[in-house]
C-alpha atoms as a PDB file:
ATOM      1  CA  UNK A   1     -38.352   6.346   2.519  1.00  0.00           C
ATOM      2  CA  UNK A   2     -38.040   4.241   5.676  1.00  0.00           C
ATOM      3  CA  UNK A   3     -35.226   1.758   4.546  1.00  0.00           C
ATOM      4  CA  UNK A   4     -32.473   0.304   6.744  1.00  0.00           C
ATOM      5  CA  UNK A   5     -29.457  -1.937   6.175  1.00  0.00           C
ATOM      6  CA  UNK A   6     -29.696  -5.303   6.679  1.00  0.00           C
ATOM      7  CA  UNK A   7     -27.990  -7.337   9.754  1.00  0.00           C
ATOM      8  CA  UNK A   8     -25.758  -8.575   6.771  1.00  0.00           C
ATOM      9  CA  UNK A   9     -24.519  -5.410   5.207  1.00  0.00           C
ATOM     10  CA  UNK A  10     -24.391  -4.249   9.284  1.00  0.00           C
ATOM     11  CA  UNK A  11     -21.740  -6.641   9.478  1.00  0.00           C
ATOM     12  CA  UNK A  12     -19.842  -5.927   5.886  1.00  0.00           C
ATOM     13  CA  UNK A  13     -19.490  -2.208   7.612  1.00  0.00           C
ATOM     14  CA  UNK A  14     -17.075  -4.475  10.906  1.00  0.00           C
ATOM     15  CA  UNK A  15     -13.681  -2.758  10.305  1.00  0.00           C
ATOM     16  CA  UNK A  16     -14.409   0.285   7.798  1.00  0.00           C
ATOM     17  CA  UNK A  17     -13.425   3.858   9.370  1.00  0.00           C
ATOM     18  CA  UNK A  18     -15.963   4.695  11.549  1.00  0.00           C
ATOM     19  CA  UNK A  19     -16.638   8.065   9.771  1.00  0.00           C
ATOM     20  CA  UNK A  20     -17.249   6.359   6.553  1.00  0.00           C
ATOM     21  CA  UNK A  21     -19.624   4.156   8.373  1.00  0.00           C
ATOM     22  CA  UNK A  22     -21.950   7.240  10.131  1.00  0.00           C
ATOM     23  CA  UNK A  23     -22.387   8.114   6.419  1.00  0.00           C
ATOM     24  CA  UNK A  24     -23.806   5.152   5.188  1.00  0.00           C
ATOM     25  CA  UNK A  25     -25.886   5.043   7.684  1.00  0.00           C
ATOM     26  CA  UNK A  26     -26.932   8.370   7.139  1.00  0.00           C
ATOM     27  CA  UNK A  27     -27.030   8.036   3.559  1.00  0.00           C
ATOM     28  CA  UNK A  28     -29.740   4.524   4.060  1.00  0.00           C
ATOM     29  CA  UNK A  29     -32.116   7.242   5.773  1.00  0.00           C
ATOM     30  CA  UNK A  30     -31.898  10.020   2.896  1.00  0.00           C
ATOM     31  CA  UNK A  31     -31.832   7.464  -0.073  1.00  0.00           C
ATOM     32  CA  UNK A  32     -34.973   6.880  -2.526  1.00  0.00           C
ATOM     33  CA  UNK A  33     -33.458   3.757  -3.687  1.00  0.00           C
ATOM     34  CA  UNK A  34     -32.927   0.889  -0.923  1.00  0.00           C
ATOM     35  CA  UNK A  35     -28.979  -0.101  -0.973  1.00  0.00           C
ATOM     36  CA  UNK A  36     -27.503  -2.884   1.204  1.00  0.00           C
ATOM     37  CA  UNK A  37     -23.257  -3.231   1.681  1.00  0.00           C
ATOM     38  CA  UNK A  38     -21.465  -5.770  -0.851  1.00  0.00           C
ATOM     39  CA  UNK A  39     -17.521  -5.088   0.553  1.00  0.00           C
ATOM     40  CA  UNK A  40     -16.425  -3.011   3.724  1.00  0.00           C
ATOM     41  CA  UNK A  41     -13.114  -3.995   4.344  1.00  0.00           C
ATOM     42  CA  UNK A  42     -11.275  -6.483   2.312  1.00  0.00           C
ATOM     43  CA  UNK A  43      -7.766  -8.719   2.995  1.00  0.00           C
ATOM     44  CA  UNK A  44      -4.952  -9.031   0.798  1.00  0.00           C
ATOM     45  CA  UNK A  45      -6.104 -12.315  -0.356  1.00  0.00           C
ATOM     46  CA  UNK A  46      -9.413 -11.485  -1.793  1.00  0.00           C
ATOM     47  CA  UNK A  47      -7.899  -8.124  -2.935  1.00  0.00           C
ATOM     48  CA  UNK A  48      -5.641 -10.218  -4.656  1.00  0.00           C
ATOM     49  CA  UNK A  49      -8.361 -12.155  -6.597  1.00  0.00           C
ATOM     50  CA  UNK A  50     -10.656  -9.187  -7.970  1.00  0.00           C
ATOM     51  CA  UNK A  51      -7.713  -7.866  -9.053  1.00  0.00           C
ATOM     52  CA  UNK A  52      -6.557 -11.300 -10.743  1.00  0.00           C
ATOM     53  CA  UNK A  53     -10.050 -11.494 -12.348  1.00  0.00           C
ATOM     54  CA  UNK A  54      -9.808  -8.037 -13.272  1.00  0.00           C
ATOM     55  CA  UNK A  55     -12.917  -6.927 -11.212  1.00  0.00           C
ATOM     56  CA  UNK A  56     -10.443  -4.705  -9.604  1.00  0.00           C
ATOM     57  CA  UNK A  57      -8.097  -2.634 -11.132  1.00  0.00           C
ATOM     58  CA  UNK A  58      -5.843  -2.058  -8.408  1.00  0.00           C
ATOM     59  CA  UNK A  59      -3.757  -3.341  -5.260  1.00  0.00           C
ATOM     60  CA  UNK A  60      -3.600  -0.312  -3.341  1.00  0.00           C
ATOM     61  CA  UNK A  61      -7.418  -0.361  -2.559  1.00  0.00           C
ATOM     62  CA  UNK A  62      -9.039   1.489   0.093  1.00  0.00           C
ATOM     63  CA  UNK A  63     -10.734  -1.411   0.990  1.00  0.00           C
ATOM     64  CA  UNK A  64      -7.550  -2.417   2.662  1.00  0.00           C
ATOM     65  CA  UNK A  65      -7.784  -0.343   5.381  1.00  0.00           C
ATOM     66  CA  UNK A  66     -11.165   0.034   5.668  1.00  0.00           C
ATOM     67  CA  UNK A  67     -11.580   3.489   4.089  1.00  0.00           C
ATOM     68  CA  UNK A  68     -13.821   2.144   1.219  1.00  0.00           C
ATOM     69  CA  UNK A  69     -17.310   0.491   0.627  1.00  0.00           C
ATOM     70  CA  UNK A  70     -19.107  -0.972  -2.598  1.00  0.00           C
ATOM     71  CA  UNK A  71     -23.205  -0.694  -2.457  1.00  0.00           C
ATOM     72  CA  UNK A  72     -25.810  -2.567  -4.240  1.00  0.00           C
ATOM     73  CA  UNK A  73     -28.945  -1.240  -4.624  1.00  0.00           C
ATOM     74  CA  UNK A  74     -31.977  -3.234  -4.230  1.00  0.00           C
ATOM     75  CA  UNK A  75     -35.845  -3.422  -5.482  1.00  0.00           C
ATOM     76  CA  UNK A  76     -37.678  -5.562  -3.316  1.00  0.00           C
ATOM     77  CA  UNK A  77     -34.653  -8.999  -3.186  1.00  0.00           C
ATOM     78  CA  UNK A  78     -33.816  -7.941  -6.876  1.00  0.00           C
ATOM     79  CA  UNK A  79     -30.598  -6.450  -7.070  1.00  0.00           C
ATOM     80  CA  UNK A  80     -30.285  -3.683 -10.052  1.00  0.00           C
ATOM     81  CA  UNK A  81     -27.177  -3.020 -11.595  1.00  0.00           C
ATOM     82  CA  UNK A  82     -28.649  -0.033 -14.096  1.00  0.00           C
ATOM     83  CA  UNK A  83     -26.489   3.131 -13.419  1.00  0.00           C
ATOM     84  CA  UNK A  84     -29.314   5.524 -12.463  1.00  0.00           C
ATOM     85  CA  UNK A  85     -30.161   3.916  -9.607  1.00  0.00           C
ATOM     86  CA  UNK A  86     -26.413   4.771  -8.378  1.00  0.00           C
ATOM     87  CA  UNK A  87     -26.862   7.881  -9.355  1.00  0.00           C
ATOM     88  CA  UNK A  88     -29.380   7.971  -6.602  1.00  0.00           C
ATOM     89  CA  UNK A  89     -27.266   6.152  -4.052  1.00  0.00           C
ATOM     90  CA  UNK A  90     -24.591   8.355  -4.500  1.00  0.00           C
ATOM     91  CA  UNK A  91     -27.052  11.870  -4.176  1.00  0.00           C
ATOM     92  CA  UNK A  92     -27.727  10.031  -0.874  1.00  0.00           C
ATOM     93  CA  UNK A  93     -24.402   9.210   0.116  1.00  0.00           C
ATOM     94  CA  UNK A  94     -23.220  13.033  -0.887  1.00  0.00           C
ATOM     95  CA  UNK A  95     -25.632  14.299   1.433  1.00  0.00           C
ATOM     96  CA  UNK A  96     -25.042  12.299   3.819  1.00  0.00           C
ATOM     97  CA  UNK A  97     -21.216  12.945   3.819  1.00  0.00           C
ATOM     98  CA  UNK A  98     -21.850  16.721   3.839  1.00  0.00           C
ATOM     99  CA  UNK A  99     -24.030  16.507   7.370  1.00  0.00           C
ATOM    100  CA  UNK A 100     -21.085  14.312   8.319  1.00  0.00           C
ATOM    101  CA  UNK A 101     -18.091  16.644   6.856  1.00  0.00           C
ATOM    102  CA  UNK A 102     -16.920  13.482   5.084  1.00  0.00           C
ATOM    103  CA  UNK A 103     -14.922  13.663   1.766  1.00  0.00           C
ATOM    104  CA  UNK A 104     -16.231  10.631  -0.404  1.00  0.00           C
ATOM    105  CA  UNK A 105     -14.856   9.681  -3.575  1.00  0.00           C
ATOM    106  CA  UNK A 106     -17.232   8.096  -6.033  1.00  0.00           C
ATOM    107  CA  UNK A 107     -16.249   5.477  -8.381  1.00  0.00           C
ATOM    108  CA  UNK A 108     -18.614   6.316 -11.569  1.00  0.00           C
ATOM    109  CA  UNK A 109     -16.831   9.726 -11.207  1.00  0.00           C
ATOM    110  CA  UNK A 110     -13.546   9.495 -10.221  1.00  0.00           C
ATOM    111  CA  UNK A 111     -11.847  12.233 -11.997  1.00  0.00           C
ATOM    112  CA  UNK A 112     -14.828  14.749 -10.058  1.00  0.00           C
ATOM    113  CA  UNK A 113     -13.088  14.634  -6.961  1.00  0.00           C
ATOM    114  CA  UNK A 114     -15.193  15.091  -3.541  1.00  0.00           C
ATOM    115  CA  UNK A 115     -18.592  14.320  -3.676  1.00  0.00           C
ATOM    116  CA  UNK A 116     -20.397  17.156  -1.422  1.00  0.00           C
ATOM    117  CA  UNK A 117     -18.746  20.040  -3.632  1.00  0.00           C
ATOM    118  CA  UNK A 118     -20.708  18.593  -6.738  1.00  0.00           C
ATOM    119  CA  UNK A 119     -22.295  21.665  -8.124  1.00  0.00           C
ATOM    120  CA  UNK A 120     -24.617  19.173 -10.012  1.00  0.00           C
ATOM    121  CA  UNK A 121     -26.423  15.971  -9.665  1.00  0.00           C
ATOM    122  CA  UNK A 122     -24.276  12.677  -9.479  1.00  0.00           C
ATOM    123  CA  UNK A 123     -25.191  11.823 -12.869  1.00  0.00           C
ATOM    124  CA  UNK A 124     -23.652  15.258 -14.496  1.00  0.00           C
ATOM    125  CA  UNK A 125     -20.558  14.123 -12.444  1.00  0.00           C
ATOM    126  CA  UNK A 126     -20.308  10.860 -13.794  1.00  0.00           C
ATOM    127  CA  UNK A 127     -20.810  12.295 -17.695  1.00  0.00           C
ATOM    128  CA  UNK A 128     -18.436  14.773 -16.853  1.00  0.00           C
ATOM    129  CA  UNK A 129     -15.843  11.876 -15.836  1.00  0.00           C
ATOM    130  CA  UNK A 130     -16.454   9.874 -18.855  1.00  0.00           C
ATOM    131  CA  UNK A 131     -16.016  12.950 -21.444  1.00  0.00           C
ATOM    132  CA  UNK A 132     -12.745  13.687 -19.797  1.00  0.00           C
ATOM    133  CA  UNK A 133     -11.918   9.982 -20.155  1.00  0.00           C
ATOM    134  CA  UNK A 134     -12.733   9.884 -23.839  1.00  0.00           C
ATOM    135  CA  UNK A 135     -11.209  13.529 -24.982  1.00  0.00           C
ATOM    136  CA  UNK A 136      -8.333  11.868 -23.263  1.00  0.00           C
ATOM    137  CA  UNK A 137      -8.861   8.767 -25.744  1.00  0.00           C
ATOM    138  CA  UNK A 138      -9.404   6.264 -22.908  1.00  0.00           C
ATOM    139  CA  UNK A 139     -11.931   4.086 -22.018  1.00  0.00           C
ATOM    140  CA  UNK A 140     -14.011   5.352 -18.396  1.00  0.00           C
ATOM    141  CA  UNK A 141     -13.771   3.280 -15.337  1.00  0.00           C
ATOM    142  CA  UNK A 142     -17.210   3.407 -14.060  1.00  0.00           C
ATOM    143  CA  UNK A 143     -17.300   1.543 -10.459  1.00  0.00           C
ATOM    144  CA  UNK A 144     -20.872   2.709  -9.611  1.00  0.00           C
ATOM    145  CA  UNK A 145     -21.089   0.840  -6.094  1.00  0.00           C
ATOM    146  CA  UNK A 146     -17.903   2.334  -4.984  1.00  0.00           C
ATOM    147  CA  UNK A 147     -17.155   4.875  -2.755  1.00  0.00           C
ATOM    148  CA  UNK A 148     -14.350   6.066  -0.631  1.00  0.00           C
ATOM    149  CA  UNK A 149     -12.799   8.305   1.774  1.00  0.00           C
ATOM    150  CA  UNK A 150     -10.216  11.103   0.293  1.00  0.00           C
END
């Protein structure tokens, strides 16, 4: 597909495990849907406000010590939040992690565990997640752009 990440999302990447890192780059090469790097690593302090605003449901985030990242994916400048497209991302990013031997934890699927031993797409994953969630009589966490190391 030809895309690459921007110098900005480059620079989001400036702290995040360095193994987490060689998969998004991987993953940029192998995607069909162009993806750019909203949060690498994050400090206490804005931690502390997405979880205030509830745009983050906990204080023990990966992004704390750099073993997380949140994607947006991208048509042209427009930025798309519809959940197949991170379906897409995240059948990128699973490849990518498997050439890298990476465990990766996706956020639309978090009850799924590691995303290279997904015997199906991304999308069964995520379904699979959510019917758990609901036989369980809770509502699903979906957290599309996020993914992190196990």
């Amino acid at each position: 597909m030809g895309f690459k990440l921007s110098a900005r999302s480059i620079g989001k990447l400036e702290g995040v495990e360095k193994d987490l890192v060689n998969v998004v780059l991987e993953a940029i090469k192998l995607t069909k849907v162009d993806f750019g790097v909203t949060y690498g690593m994050r400090t206490l302090e804005e931690q502390q406000k997405l979880y205030d605003s509830g745009r983050s449901q906990t204080m023990k985030s990966k992004h704390l010590d750099g073993r997380a990242v949140d994607l947006v994916a991208y048509f042209g400048s427009d930025i798309s939040w519809e959940l197949n497209v991170y379906d897409d991302i995240c059948d990128a990013m699973a490849e990518a992690a498997r050439r890298n031997t990476v465990a990766i934890k996706w956020g639309a699927a978090w009850s799924e565990g590691d995303i290279r031993m997904y015997s199906g797409s991304a999308e069964d994953s995520m379904n699979a997640y959510i019917d758990l969630r609901r036989s369980e009589g809770r509502r699903p966490f979906i957290d599309a752009p996020h993914f992190e190391m196990m």
